[in-house]
PDB file of N, CA and C in Angstrom:
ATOM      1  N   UNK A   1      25.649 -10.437   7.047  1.00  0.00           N
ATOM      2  CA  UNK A   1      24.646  -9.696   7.800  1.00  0.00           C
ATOM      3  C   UNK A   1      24.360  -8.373   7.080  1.00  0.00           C
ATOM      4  N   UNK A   2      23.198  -8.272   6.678  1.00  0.00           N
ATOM      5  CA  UNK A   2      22.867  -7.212   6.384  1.00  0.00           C
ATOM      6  C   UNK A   2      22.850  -5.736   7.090  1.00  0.00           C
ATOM      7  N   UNK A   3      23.256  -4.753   6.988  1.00  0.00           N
ATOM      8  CA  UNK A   3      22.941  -3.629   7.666  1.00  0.00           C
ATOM      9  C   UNK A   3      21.651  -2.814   6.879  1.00  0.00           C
ATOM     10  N   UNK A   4      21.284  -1.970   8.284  1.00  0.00           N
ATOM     11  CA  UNK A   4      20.231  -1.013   8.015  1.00  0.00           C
ATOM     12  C   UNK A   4      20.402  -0.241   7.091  1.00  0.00           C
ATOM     13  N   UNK A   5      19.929   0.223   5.728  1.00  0.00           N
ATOM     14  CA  UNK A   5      19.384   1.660   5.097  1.00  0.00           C
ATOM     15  C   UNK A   5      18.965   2.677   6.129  1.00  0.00           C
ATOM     16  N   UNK A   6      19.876   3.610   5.679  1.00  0.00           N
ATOM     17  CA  UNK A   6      19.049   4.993   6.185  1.00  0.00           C
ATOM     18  C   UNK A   6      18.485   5.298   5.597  1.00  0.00           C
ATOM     19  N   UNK A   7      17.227   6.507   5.730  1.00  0.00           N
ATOM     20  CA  UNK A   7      15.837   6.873   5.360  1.00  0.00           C
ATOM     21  C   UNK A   7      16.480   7.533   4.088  1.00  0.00           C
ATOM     22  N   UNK A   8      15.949   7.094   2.663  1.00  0.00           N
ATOM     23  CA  UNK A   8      16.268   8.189   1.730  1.00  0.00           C
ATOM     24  C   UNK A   8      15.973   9.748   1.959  1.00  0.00           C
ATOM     25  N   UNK A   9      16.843  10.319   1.265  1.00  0.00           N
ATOM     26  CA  UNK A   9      16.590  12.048   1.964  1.00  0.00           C
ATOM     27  C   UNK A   9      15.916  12.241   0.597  1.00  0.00           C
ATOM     28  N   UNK A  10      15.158  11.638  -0.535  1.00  0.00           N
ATOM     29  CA  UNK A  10      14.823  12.369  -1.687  1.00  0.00           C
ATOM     30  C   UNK A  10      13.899  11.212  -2.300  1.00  0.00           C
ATOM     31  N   UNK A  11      13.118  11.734  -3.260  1.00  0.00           N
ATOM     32  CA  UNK A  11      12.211  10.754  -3.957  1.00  0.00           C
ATOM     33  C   UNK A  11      13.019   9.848  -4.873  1.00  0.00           C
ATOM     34  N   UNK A  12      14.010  10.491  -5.565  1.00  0.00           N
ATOM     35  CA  UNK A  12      15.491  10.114  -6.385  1.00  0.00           C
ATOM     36  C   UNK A  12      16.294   9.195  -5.703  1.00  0.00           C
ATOM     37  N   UNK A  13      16.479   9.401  -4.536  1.00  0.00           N
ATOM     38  CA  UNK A  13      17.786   8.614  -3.974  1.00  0.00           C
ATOM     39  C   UNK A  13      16.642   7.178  -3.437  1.00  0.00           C
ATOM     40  N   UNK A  14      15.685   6.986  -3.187  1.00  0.00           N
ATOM     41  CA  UNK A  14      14.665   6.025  -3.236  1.00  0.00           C
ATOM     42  C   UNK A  14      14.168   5.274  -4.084  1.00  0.00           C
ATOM     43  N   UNK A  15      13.967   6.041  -5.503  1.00  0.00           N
ATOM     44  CA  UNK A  15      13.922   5.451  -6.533  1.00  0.00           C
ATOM     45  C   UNK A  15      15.263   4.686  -7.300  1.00  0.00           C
ATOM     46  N   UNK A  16      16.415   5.691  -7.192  1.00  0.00           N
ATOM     47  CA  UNK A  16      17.557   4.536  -7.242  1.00  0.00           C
ATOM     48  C   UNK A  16      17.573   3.132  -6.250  1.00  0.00           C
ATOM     49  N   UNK A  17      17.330   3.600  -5.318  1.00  0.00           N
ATOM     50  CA  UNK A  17      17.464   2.181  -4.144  1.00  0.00           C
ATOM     51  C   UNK A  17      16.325   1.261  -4.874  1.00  0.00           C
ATOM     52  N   UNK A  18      15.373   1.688  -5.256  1.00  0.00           N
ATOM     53  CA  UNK A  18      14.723   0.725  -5.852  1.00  0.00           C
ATOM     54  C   UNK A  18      14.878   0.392  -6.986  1.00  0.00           C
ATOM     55  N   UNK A  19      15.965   0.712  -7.840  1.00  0.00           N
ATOM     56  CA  UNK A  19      16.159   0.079  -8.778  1.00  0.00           C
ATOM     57  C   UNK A  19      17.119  -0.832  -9.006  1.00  0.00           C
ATOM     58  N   UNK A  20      18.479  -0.528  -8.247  1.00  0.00           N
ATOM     59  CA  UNK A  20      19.191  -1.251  -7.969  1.00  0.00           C
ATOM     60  C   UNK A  20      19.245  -2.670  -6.968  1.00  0.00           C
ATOM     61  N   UNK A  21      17.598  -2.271  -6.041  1.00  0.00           N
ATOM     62  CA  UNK A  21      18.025  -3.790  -5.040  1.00  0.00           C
ATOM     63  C   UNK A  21      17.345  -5.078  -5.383  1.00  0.00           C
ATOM     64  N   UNK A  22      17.822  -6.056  -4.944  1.00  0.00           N
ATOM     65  CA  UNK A  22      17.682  -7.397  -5.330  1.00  0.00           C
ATOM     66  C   UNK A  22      16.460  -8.092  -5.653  1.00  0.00           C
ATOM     67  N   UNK A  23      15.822  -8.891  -5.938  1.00  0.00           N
ATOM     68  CA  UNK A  23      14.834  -9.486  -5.906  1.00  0.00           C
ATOM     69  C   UNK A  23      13.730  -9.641  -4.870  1.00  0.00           C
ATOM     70  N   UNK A  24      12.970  -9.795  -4.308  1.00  0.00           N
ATOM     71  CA  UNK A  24      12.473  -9.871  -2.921  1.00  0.00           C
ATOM     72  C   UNK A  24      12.512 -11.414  -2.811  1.00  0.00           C
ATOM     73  N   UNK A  25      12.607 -11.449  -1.603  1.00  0.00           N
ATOM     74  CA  UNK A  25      12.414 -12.654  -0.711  1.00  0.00           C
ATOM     75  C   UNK A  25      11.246 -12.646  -0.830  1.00  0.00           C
ATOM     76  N   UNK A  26      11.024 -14.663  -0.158  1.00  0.00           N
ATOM     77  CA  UNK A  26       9.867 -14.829   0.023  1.00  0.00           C
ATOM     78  C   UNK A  26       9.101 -14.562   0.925  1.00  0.00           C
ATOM     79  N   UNK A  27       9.966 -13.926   1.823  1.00  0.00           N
ATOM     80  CA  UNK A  27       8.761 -12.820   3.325  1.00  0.00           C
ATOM     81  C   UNK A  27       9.060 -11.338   3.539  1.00  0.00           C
ATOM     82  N   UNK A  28       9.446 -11.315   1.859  1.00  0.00           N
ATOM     83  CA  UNK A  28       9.440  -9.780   1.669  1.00  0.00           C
ATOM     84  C   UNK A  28       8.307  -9.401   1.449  1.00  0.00           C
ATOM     85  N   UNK A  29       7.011  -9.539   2.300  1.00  0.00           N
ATOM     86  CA  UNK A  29       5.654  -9.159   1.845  1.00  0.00           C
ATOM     87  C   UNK A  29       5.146  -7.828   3.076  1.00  0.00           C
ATOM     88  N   UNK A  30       4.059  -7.145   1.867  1.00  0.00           N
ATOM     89  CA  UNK A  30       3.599  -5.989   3.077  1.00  0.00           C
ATOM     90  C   UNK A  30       2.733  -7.072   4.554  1.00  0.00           C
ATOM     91  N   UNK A  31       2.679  -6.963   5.517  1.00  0.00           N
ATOM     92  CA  UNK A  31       2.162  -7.255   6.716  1.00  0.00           C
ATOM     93  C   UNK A  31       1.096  -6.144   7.191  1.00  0.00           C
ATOM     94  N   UNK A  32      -0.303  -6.625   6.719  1.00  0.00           N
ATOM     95  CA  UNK A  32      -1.011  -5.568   7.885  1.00  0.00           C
ATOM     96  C   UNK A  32      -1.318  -4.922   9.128  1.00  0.00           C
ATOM     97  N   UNK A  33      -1.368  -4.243   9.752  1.00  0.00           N
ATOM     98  CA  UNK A  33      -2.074  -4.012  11.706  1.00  0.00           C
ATOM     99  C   UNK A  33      -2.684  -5.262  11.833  1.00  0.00           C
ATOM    100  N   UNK A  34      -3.784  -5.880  11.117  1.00  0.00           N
ATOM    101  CA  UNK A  34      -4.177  -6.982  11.594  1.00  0.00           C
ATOM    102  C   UNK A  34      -3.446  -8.355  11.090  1.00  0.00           C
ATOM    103  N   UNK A  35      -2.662  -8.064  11.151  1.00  0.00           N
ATOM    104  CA  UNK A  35      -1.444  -9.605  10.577  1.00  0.00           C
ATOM    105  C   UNK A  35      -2.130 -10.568   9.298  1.00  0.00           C
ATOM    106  N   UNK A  36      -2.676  -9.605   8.509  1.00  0.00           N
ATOM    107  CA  UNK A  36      -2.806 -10.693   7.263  1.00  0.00           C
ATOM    108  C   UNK A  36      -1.612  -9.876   6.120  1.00  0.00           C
ATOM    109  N   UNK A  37      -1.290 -10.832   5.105  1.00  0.00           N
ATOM    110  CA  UNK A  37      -0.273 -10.378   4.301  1.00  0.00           C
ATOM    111  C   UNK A  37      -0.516 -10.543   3.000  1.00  0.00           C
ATOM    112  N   UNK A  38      -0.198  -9.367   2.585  1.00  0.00           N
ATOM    113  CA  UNK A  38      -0.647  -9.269   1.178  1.00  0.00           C
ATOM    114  C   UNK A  38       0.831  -9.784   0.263  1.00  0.00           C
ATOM    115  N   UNK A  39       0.693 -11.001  -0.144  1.00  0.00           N
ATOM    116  CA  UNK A  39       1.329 -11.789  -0.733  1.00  0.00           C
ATOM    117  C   UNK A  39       1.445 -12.657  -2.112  1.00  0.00           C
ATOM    118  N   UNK A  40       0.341 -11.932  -2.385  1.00  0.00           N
ATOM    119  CA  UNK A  40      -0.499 -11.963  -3.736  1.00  0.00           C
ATOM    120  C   UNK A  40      -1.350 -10.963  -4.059  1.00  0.00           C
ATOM    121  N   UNK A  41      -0.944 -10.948  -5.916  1.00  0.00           N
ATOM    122  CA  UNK A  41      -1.494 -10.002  -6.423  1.00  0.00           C
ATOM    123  C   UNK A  41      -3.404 -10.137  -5.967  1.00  0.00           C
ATOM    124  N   UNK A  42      -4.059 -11.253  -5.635  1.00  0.00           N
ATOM    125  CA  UNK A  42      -5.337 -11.269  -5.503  1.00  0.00           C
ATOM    126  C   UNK A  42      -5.806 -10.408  -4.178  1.00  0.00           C
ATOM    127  N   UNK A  43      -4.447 -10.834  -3.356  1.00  0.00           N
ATOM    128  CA  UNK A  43      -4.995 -10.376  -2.271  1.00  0.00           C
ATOM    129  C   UNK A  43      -4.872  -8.645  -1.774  1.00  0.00           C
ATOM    130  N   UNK A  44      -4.207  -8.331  -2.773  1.00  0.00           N
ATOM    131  CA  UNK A  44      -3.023  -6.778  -2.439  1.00  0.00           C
ATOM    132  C   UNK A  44      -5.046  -6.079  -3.171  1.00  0.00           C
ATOM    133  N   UNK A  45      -5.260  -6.963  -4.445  1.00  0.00           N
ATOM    134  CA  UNK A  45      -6.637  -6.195  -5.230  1.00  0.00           C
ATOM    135  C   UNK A  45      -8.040  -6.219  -4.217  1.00  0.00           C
ATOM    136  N   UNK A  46      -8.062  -7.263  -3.486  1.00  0.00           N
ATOM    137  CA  UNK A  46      -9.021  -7.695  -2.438  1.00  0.00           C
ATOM    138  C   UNK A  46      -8.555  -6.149  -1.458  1.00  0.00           C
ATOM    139  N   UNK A  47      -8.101  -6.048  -0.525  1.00  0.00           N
ATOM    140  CA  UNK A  47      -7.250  -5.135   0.098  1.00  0.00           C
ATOM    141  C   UNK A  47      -7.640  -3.327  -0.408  1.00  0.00           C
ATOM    142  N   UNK A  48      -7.463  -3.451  -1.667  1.00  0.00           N
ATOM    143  CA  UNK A  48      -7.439  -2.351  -2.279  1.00  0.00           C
ATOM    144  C   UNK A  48      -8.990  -2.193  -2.422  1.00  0.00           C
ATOM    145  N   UNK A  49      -9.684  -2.893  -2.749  1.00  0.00           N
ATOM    146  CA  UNK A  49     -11.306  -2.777  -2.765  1.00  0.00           C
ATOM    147  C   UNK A  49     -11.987  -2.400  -1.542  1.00  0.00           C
ATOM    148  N   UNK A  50     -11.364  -2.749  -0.412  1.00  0.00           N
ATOM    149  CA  UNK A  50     -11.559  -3.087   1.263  1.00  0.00           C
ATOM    150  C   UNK A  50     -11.645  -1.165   1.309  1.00  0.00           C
ATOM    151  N   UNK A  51     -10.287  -1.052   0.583  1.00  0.00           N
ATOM    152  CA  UNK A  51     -10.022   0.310   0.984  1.00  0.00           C
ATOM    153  C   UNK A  51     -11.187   1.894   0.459  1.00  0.00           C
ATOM    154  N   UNK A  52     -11.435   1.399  -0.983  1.00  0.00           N
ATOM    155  CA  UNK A  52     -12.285   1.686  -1.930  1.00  0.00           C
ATOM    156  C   UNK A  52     -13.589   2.203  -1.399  1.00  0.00           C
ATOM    157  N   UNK A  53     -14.014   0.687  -0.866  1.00  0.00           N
ATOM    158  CA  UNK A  53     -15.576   0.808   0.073  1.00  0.00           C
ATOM    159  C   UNK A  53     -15.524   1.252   1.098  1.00  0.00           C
ATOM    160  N   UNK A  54     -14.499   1.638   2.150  1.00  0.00           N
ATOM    161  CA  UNK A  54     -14.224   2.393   3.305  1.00  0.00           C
ATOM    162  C   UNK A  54     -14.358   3.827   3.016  1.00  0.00           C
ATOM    163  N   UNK A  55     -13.218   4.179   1.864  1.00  0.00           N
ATOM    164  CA  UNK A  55     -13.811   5.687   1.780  1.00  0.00           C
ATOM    165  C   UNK A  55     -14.565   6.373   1.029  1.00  0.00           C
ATOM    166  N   UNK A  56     -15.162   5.242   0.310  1.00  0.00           N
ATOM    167  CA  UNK A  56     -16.604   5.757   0.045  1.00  0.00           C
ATOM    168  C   UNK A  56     -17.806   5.924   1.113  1.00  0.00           C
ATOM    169  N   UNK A  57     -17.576   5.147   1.640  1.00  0.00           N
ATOM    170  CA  UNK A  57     -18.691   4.741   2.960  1.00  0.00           C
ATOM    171  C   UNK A  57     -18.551   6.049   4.054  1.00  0.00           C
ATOM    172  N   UNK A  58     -16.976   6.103   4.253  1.00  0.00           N
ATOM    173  CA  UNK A  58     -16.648   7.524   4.906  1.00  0.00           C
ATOM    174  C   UNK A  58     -17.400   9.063   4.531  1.00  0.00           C
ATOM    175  N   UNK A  59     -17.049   9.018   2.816  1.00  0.00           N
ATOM    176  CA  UNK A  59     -17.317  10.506   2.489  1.00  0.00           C
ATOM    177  C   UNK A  59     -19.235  10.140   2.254  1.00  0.00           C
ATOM    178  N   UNK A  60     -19.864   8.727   2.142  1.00  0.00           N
ATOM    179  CA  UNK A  60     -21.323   9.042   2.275  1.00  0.00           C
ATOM    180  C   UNK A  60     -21.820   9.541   3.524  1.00  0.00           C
ATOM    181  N   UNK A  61     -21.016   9.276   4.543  1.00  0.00           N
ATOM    182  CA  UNK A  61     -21.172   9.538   6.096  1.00  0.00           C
ATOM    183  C   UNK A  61     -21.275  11.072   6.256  1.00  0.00           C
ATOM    184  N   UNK A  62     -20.008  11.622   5.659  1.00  0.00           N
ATOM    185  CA  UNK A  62     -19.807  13.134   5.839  1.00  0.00           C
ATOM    186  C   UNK A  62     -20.542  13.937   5.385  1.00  0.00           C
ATOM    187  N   UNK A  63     -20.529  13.344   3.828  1.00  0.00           N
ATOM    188  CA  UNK A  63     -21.660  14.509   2.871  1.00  0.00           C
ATOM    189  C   UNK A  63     -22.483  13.477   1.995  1.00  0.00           C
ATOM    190  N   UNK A  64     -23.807  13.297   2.552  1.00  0.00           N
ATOM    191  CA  UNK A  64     -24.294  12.790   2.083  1.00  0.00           C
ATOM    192  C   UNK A  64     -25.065  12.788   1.050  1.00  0.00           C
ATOM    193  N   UNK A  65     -24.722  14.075  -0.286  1.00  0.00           N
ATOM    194  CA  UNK A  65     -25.137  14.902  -0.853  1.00  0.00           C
ATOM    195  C   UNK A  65     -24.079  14.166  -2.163  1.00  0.00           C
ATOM    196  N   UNK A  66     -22.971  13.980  -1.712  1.00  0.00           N
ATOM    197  CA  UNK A  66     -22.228  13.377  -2.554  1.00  0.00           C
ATOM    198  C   UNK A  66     -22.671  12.044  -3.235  1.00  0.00           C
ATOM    199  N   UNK A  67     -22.276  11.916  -4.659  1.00  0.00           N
ATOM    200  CA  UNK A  67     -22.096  11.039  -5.417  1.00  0.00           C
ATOM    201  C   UNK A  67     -21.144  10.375  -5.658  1.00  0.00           C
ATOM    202  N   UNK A  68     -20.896   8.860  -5.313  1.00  0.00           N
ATOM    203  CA  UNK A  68     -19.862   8.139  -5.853  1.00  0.00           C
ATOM    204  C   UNK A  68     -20.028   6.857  -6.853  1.00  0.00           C
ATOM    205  N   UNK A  69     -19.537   6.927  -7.521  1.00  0.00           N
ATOM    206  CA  UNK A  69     -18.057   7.659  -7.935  1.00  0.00           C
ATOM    207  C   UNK A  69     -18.138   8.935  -8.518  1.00  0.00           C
ATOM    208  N   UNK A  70     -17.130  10.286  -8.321  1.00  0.00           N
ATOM    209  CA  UNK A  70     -17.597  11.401  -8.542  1.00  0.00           C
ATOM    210  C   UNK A  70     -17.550  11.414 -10.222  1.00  0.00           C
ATOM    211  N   UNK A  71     -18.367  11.673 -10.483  1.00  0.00           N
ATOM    212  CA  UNK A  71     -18.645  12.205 -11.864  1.00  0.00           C
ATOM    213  C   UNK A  71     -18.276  13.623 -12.548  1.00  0.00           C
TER     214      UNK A  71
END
């Protein structure tokens, strides 16, 4: 049985934990608010584009004076 990690207290003591731990499992995947899972590299890039066009769409909303991508 595995026990809980406590919260790293440092960017260091996190980055060791991540260097030292195991392989991931196969439902070691991020899980979104809306329960889809990024479980692939296609889908983590899909995801990331999602995110891209949101806050662009955001800052055309705010200042619409702005140019994107900023130059």
């Amino acid at each position: 049985m595995k026990m809980p990690l406590n919260k790293a207290q440092s960017i260091d003591e996190w980055a060791d934990r991540m260097r030292l731990a195991g392989p991931p499992s196969d439902d070691d995947v991020t899980t979104l608010l809306d329960g889809r899972r990024l479980d692939s590299k296609e889908k983590v890039l899909a995801w990331l584009h999602e995110l891209e066009v949101e806050r662009m769409t955001e800052a055309a909303v705010s200042d619409p004076s702005a140019q994107w991508p900023a130059t």
